[in-house]
C-alpha atoms as a PDB file:
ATOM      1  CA  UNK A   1      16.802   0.901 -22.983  1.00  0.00           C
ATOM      2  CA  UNK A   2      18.086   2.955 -20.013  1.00  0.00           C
ATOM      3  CA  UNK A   3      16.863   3.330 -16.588  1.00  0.00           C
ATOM      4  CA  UNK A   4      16.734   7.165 -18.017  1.00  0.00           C
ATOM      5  CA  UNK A   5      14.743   7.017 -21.025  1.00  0.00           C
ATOM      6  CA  UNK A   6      12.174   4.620 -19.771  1.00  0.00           C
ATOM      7  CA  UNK A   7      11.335   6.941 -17.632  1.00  0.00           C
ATOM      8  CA  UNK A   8      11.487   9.903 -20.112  1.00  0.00           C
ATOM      9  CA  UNK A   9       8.911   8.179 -22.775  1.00  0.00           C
ATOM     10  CA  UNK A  10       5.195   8.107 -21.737  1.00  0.00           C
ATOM     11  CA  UNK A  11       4.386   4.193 -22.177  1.00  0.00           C
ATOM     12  CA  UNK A  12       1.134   4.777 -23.618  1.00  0.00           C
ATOM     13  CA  UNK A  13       0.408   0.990 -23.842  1.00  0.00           C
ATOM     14  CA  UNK A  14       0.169   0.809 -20.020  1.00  0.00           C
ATOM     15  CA  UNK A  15      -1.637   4.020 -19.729  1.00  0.00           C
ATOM     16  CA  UNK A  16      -4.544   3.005 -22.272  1.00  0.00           C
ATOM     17  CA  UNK A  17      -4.540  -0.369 -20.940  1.00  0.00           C
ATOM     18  CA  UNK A  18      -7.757  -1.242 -20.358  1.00  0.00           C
ATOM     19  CA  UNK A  19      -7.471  -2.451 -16.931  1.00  0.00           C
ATOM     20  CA  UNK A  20      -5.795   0.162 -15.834  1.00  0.00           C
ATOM     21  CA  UNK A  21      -8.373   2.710 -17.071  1.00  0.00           C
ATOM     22  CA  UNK A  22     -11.396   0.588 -15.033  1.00  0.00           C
ATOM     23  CA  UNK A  23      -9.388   0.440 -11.895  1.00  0.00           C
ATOM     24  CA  UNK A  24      -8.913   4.406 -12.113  1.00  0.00           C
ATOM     25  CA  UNK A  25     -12.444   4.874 -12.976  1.00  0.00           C
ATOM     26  CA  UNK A  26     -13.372   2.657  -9.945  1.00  0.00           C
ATOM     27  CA  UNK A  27     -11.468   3.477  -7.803  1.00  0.00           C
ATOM     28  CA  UNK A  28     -12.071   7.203  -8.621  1.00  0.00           C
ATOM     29  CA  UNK A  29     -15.542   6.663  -8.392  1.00  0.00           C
ATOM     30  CA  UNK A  30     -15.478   5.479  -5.255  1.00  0.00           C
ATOM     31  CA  UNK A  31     -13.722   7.686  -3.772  1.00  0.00           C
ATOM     32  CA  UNK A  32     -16.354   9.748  -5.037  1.00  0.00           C
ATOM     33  CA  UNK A  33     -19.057   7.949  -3.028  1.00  0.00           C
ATOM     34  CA  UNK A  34     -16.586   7.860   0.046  1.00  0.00           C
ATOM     35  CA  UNK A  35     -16.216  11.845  -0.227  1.00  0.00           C
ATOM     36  CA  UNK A  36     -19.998  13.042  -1.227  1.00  0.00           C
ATOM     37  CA  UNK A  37     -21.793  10.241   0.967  1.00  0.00           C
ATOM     38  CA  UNK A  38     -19.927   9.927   4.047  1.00  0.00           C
ATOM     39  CA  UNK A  39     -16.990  12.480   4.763  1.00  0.00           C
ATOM     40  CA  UNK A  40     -17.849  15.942   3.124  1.00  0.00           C
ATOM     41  CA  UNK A  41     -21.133  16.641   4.820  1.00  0.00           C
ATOM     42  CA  UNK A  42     -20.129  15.312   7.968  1.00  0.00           C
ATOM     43  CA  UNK A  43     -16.515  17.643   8.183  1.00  0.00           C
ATOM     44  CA  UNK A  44     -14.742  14.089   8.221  1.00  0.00           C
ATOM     45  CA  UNK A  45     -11.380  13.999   6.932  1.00  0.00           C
ATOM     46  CA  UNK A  46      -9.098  11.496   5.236  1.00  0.00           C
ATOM     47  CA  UNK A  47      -4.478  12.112   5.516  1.00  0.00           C
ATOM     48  CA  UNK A  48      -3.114  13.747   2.519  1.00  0.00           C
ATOM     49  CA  UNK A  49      -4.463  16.121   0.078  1.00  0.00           C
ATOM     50  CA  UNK A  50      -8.153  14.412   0.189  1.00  0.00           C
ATOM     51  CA  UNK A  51      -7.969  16.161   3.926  1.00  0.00           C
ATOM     52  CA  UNK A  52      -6.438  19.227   3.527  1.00  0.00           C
ATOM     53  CA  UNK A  53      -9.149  19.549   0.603  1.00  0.00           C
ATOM     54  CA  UNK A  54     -11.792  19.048   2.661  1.00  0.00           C
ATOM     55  CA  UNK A  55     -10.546  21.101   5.216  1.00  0.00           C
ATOM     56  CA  UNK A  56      -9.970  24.353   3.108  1.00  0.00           C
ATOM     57  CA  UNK A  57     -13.791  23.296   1.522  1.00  0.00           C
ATOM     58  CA  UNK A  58     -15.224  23.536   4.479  1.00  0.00           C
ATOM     59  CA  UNK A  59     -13.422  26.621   6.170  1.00  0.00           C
ATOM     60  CA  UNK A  60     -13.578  28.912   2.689  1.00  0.00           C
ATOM     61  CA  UNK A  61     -15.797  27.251   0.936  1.00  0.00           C
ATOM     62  CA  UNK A  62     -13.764  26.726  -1.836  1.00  0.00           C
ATOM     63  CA  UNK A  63     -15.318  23.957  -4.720  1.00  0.00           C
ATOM     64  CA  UNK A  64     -13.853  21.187  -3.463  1.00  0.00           C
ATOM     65  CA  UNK A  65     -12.909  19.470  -7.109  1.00  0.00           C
ATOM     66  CA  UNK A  66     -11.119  22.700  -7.862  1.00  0.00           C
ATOM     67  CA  UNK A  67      -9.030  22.154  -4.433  1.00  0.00           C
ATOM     68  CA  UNK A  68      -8.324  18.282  -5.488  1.00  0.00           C
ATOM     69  CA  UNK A  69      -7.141  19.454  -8.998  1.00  0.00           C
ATOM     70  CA  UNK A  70      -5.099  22.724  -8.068  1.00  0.00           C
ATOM     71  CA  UNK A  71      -3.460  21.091  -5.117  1.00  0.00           C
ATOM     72  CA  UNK A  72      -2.058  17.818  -6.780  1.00  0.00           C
ATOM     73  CA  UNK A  73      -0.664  20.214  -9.551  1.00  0.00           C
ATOM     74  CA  UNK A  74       2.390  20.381  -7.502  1.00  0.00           C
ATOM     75  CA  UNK A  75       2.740  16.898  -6.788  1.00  0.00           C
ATOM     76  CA  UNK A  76       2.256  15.350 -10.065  1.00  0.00           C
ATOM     77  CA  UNK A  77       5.410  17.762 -11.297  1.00  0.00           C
ATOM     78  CA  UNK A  78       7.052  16.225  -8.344  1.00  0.00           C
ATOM     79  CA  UNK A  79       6.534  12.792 -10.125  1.00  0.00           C
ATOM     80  CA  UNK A  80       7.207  13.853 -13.287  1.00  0.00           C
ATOM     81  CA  UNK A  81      10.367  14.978 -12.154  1.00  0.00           C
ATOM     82  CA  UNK A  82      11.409  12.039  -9.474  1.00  0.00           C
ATOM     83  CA  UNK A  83       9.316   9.147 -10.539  1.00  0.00           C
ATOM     84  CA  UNK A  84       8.687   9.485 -14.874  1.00  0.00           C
ATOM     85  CA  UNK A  85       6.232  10.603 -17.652  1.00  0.00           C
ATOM     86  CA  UNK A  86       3.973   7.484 -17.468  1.00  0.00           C
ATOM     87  CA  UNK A  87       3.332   7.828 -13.617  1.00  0.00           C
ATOM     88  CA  UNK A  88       2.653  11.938 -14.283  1.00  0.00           C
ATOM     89  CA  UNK A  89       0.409  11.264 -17.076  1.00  0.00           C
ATOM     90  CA  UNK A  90      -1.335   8.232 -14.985  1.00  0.00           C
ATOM     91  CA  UNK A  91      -2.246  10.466 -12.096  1.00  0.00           C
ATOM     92  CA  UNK A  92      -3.368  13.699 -14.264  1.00  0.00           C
ATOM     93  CA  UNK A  93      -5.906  11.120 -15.671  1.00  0.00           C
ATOM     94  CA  UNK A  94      -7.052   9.986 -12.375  1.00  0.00           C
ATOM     95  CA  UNK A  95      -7.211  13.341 -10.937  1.00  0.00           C
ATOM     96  CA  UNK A  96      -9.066  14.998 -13.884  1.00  0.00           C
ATOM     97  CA  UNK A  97     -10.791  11.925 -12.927  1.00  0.00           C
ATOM     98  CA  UNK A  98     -11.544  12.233  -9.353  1.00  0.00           C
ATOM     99  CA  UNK A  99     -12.048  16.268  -9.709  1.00  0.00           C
ATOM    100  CA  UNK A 100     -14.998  15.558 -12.651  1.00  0.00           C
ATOM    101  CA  UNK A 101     -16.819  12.762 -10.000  1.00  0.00           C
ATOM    102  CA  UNK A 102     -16.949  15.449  -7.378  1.00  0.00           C
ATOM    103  CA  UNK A 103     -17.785  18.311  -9.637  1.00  0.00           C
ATOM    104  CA  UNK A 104     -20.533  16.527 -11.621  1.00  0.00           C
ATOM    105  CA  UNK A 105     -21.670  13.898  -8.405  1.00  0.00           C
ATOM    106  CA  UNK A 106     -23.943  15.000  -6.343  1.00  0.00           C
ATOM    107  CA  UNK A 107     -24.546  12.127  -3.280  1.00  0.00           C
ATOM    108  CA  UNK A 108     -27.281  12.971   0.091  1.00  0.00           C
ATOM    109  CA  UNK A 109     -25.226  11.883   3.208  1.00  0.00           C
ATOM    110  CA  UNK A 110     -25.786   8.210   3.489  1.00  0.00           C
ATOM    111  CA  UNK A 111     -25.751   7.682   6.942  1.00  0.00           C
ATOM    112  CA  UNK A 112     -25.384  10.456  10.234  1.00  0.00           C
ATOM    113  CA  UNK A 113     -23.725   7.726  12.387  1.00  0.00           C
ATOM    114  CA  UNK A 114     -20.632   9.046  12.870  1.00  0.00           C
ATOM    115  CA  UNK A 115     -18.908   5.810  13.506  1.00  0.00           C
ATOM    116  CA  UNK A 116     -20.451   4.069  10.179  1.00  0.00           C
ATOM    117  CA  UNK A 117     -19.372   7.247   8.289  1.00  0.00           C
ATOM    118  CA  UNK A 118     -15.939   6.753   9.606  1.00  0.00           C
ATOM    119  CA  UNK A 119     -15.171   3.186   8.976  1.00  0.00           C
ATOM    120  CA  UNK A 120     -17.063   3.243   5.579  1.00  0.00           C
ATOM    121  CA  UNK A 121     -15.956   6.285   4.276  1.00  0.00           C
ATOM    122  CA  UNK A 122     -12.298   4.958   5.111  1.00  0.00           C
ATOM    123  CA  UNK A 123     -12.766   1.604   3.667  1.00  0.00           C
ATOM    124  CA  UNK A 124     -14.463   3.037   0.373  1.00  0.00           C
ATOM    125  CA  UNK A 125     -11.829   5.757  -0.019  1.00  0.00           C
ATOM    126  CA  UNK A 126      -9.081   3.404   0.492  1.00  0.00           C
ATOM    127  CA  UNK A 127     -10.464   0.734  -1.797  1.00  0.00           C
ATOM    128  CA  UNK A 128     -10.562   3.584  -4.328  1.00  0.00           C
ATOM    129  CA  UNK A 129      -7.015   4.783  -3.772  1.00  0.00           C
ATOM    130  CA  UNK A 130      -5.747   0.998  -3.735  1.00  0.00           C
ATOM    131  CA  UNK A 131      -7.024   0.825  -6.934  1.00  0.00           C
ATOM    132  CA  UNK A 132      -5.715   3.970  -8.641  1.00  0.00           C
ATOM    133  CA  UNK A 133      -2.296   2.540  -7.336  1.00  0.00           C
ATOM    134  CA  UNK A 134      -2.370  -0.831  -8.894  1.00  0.00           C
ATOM    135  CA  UNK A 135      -3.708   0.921 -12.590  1.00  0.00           C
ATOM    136  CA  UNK A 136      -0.247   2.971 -12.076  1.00  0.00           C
ATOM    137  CA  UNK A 137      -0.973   6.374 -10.691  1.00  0.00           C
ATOM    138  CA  UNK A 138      -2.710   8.243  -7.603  1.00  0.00           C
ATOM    139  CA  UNK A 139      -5.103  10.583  -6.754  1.00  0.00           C
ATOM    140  CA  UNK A 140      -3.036  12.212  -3.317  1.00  0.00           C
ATOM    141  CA  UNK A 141      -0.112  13.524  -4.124  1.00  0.00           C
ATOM    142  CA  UNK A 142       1.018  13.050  -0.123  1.00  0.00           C
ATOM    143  CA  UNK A 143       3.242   9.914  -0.933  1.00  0.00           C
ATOM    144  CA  UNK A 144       5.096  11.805  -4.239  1.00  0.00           C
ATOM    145  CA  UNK A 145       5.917  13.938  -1.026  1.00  0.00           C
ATOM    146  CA  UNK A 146       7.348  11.427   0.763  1.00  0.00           C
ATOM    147  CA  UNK A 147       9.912  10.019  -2.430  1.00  0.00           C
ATOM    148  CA  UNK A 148      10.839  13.784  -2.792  1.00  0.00           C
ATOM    149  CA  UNK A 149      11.926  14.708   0.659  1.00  0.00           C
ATOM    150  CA  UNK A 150      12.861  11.331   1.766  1.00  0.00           C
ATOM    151  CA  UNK A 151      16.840  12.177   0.748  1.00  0.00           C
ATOM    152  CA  UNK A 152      16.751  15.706   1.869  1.00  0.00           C
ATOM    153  CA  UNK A 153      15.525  15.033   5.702  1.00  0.00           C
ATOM    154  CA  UNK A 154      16.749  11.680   6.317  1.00  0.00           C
ATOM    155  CA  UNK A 155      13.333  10.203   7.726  1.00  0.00           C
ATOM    156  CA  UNK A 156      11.432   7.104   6.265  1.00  0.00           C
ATOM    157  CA  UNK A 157       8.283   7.942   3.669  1.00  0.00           C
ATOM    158  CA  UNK A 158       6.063   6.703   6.345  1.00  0.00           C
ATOM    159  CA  UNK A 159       7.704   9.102   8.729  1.00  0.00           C
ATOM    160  CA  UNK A 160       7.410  11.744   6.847  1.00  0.00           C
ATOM    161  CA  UNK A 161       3.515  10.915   5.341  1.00  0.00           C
ATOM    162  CA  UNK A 162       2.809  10.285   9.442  1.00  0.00           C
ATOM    163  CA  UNK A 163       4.215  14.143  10.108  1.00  0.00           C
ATOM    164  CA  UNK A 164       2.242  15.514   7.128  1.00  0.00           C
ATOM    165  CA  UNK A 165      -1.100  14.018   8.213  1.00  0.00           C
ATOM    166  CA  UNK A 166      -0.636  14.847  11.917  1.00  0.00           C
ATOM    167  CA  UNK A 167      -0.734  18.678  10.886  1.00  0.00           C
ATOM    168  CA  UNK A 168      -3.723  17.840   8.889  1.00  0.00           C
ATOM    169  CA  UNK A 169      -5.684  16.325  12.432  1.00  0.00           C
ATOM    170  CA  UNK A 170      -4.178  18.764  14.496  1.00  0.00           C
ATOM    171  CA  UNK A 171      -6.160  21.671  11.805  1.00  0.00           C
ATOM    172  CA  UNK A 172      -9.110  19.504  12.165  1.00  0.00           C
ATOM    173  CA  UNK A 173      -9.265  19.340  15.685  1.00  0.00           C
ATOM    174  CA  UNK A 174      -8.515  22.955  15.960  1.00  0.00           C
ATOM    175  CA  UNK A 175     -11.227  23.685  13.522  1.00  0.00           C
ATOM    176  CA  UNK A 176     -14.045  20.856  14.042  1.00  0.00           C
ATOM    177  CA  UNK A 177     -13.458  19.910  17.527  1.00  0.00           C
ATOM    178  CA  UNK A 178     -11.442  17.187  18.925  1.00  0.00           C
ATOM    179  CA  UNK A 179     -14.557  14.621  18.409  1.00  0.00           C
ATOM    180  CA  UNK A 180     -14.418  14.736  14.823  1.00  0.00           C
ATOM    181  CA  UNK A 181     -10.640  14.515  14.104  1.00  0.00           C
ATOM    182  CA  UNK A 182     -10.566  11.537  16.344  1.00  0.00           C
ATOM    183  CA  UNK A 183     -13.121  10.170  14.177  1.00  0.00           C
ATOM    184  CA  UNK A 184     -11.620  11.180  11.455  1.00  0.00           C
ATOM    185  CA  UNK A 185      -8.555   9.085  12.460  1.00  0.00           C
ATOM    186  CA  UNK A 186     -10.243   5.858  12.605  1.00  0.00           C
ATOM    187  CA  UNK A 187     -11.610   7.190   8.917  1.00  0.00           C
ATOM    188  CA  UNK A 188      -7.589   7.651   7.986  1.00  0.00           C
ATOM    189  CA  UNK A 189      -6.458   4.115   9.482  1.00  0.00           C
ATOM    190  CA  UNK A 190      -9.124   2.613   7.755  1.00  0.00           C
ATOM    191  CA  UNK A 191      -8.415   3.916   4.492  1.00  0.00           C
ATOM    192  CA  UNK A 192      -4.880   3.189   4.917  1.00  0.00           C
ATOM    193  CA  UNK A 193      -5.281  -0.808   5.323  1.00  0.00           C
ATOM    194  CA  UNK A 194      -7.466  -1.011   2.303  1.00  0.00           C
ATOM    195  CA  UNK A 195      -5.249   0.327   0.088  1.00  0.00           C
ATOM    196  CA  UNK A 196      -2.729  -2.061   1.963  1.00  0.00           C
ATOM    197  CA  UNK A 197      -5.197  -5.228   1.548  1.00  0.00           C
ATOM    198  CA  UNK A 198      -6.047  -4.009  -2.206  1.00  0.00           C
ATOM    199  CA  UNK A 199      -2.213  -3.314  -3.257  1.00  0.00           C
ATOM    200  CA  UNK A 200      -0.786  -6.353  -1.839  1.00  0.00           C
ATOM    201  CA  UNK A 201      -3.943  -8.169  -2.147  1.00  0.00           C
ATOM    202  CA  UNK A 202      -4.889 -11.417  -0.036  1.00  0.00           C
ATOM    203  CA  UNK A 203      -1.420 -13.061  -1.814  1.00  0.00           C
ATOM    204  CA  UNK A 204       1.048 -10.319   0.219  1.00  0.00           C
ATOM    205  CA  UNK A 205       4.497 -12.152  -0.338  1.00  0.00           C
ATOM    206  CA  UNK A 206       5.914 -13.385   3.288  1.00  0.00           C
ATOM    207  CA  UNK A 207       9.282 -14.899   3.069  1.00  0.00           C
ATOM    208  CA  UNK A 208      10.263 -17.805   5.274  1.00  0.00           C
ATOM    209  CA  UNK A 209      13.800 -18.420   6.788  1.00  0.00           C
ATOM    210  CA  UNK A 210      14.633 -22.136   7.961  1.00  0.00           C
ATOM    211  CA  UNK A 211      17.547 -23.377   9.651  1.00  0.00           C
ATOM    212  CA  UNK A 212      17.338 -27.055  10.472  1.00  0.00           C
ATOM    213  CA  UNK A 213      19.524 -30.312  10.813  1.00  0.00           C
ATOM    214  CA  UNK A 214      17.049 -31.850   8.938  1.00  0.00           C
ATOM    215  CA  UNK A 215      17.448 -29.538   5.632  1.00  0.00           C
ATOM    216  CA  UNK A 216      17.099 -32.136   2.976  1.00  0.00           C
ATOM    217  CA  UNK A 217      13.436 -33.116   4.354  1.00  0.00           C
ATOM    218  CA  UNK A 218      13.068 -29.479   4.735  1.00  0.00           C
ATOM    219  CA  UNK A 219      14.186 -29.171   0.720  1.00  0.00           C
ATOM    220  CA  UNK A 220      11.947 -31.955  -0.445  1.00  0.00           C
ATOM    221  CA  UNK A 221       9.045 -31.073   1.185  1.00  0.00           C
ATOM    222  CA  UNK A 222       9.089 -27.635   0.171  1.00  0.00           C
ATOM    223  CA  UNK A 223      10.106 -28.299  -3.645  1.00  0.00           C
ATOM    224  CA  UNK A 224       8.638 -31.825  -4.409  1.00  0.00           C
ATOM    225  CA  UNK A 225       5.378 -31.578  -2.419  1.00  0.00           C
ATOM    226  CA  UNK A 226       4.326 -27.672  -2.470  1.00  0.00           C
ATOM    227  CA  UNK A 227       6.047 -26.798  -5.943  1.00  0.00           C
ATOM    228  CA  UNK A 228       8.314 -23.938  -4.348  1.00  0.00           C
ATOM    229  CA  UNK A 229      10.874 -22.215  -5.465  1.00  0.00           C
ATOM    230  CA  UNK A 230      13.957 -21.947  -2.963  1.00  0.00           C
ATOM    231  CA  UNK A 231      17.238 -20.391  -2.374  1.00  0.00           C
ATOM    232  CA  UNK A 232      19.774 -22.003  -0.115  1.00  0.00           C
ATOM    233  CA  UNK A 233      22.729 -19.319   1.514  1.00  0.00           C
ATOM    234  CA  UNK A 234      25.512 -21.036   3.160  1.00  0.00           C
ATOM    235  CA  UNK A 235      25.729 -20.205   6.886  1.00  0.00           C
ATOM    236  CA  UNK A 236      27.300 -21.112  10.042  1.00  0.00           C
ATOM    237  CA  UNK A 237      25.323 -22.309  13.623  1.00  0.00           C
ATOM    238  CA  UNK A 238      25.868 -22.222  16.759  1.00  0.00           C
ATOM    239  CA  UNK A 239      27.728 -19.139  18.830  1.00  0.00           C
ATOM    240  CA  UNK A 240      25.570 -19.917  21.968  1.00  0.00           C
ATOM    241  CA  UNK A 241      25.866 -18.304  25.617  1.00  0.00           C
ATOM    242  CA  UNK A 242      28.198 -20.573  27.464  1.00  0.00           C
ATOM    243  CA  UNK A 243      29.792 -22.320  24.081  1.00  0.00           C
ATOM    244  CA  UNK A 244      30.528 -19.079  21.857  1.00  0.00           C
ATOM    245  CA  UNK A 245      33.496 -20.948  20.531  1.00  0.00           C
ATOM    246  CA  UNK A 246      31.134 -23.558  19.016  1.00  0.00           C
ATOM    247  CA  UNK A 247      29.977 -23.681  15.778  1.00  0.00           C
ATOM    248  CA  UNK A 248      28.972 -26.128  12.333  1.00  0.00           C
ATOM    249  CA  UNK A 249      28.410 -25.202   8.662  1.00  0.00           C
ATOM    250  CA  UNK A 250      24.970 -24.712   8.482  1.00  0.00           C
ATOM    251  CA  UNK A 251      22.279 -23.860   5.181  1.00  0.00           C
ATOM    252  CA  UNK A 252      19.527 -21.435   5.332  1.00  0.00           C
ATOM    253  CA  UNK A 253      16.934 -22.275   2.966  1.00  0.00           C
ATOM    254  CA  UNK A 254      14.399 -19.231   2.094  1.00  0.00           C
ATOM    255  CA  UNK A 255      11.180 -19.664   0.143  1.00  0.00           C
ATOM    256  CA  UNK A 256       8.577 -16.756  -0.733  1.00  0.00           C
ATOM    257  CA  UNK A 257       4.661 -17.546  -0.094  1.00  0.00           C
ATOM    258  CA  UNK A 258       1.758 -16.362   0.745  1.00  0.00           C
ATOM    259  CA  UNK A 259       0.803 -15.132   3.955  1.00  0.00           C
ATOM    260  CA  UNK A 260      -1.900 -17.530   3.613  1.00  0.00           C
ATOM    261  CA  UNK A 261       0.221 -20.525   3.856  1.00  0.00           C
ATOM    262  CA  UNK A 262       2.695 -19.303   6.209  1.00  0.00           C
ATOM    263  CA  UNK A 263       1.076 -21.145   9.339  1.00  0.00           C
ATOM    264  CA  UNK A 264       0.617 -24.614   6.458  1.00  0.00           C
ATOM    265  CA  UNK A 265       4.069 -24.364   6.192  1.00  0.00           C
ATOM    266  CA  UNK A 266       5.296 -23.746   9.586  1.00  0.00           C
ATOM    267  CA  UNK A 267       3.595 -27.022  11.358  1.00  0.00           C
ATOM    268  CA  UNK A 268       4.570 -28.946   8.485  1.00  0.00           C
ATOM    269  CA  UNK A 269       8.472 -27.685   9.221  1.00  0.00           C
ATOM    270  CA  UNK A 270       7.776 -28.980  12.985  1.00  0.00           C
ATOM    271  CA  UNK A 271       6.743 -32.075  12.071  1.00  0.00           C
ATOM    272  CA  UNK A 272      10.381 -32.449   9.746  1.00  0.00           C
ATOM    273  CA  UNK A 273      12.110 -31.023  12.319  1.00  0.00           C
ATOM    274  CA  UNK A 274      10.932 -29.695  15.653  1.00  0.00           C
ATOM    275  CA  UNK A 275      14.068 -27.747  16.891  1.00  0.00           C
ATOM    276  CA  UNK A 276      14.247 -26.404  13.792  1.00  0.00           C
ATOM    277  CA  UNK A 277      14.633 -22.140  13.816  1.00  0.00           C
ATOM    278  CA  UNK A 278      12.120 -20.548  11.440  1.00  0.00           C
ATOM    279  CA  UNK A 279      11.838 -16.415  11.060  1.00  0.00           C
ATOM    280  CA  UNK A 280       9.250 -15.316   9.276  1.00  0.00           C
ATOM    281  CA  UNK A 281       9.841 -11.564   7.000  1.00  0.00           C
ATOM    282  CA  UNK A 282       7.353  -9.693   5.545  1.00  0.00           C
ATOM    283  CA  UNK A 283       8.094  -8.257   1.929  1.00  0.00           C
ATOM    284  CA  UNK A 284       6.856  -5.657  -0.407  1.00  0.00           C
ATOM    285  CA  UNK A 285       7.187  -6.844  -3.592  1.00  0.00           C
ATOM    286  CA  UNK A 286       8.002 -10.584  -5.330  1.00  0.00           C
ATOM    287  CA  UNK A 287       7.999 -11.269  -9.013  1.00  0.00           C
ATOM    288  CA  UNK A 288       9.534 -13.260 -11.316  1.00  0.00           C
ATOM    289  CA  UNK A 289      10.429 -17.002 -10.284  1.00  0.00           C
ATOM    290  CA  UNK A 290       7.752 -19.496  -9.718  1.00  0.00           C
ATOM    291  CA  UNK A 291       5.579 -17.179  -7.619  1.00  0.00           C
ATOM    292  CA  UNK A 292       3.000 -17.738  -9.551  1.00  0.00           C
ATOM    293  CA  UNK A 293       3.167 -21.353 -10.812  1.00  0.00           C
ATOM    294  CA  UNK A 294       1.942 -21.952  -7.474  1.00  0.00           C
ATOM    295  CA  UNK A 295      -0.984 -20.364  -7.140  1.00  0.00           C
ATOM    296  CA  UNK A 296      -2.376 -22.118 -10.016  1.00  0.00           C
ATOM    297  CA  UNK A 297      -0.996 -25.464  -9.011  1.00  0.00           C
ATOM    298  CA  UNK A 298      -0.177 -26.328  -5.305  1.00  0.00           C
ATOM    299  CA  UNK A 299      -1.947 -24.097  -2.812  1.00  0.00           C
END
């Protein structure tokens, strides 16, 4: 089957999955608890369409689930169009989702410190939105945004989400002072690395680079003692202030892991080797491979 008409055909295996459907109803509900309990009654906002929501709540009074469900309309077309059916039909459910918590939900304000309400009403939004994301949809439409335009301005998605939610805190500040859309802020950067921490999870994917005379110990120890999988690139060495003209055949050898076993594997590298040249990169995405033989095995 085609790129094409994967994406044309709802998969309604993965959208009636049952995981899928707790994490959305999770991680709607707490976003939920995030928006009724801490940022709604206290004028706090969160990037995206959550804060331009609450924004337009507060200044027209507008029912805020109506705002959340009219004003993803246009993004989840968006993702129809760019991303596919399955991702559309993912995020109407977890809007539909989101809009019926805040409709039907009523919370009292949970705490009036300002600071609390900022880093717990980002860290329970964020969870929330991390967790829509991993079931296979979202509940801000900000980042189908960022796909869409990405080709016609030239700048990165987090470029453009960064421009976006700057207009956002600039409104705020205009309209609730300059105190609250700097707390509002911390509230966004909060949010923002829980969804990181819940979509990559504790097991984020760090890939290690190591150039060393010693590369069969380097080989063995990585394979035969920690069970990894590697790659070896043929390279050359050498092309050094002073002695450009000199250089040797050299191997790079690049294994994926944890970020939780990147400092494990680095002393045990120095010990093989201790001139050895390691560069660590961070990744988005692994799969496939023996990613994760290892977590059940060697760790």
């Amino acid at each position: 089957m085609s790129l094409k008409n994967r994406t044309d055909t709802i998969n309604w295996k993965q959208v009636l999955k049952l995981s899928n459907l707790m994490q959305t109803i999770i991680g709607c509900a707490l976003a939920v608890l995030a928006m009724r309990g801490f940022m709604i009654p206290n004028k706090f906002l969160d990037g995206g369409i959550t804060g331009i929501s609450i924004l337009l709540h507060e200044v027209f009074h507008v029912n805020i689930s109506l705002l959340v469900l009219v004003l993803n309309l246009p993004f989840i077309y968006l993702g129809y169009k760019r991303i596919g059916k399955t991702f559309a039909v993912q995020t109407i459910l977890a809007v539909l989702v989101l809009a019926a918590g805040l409709l039907f939900i009523d919370i009292n304000p949970i705490t009036t410190d300002r600071l609390l309400i900022a880093i717990f009403g980002g860290l329970l939004i964020g969870t929330g939105v991390g967790l829509v994301l991993r079931s296979g949809g979202v509940i801000d439409g900000a980042e189908v945004l960022a796909v869409f335009t990405k080709r016609k301005t030239g700048f990165s998605n987090s470029e453009i989400i960064l421009l976006f939610n700057a207009l956002i805190f600039a409104a705020a500040a205009f309209q609730f002072g300059l105190e609250t859309a700097m707390y509002s802020l911390i509230t966004y950067f909060t949010a923002t690395r829980a969804t990181d921490y819940v979509v990559d999870g504790i097991e984020q994917y760090t890939a290690i680079n190591i150039i060393s005379a010693q590369q069969e110990a380097v080989k063995d120890y990585l394979v035969n003692e920690l069970g990894k999988g590697i790659t070896v690139y043929k390279g050359e060495r050498g092309y050094l202030p002073g002695s450009f003209e000199i250089k040797t055949d050299c191997e790079i050898i690049v294994t994926i892991v944890t970020r939780l076993e990147v400092h494990q594997i680095q002393n045990a590298i120095m010990g093989i080797d201790n001139k050895a040249f390691v560069y660590v990169q961070s990744i988005k995405e692994a799969a496939g491979g023996i990613l994760k033989a290892k977590a059940h095995g060697h760790s």
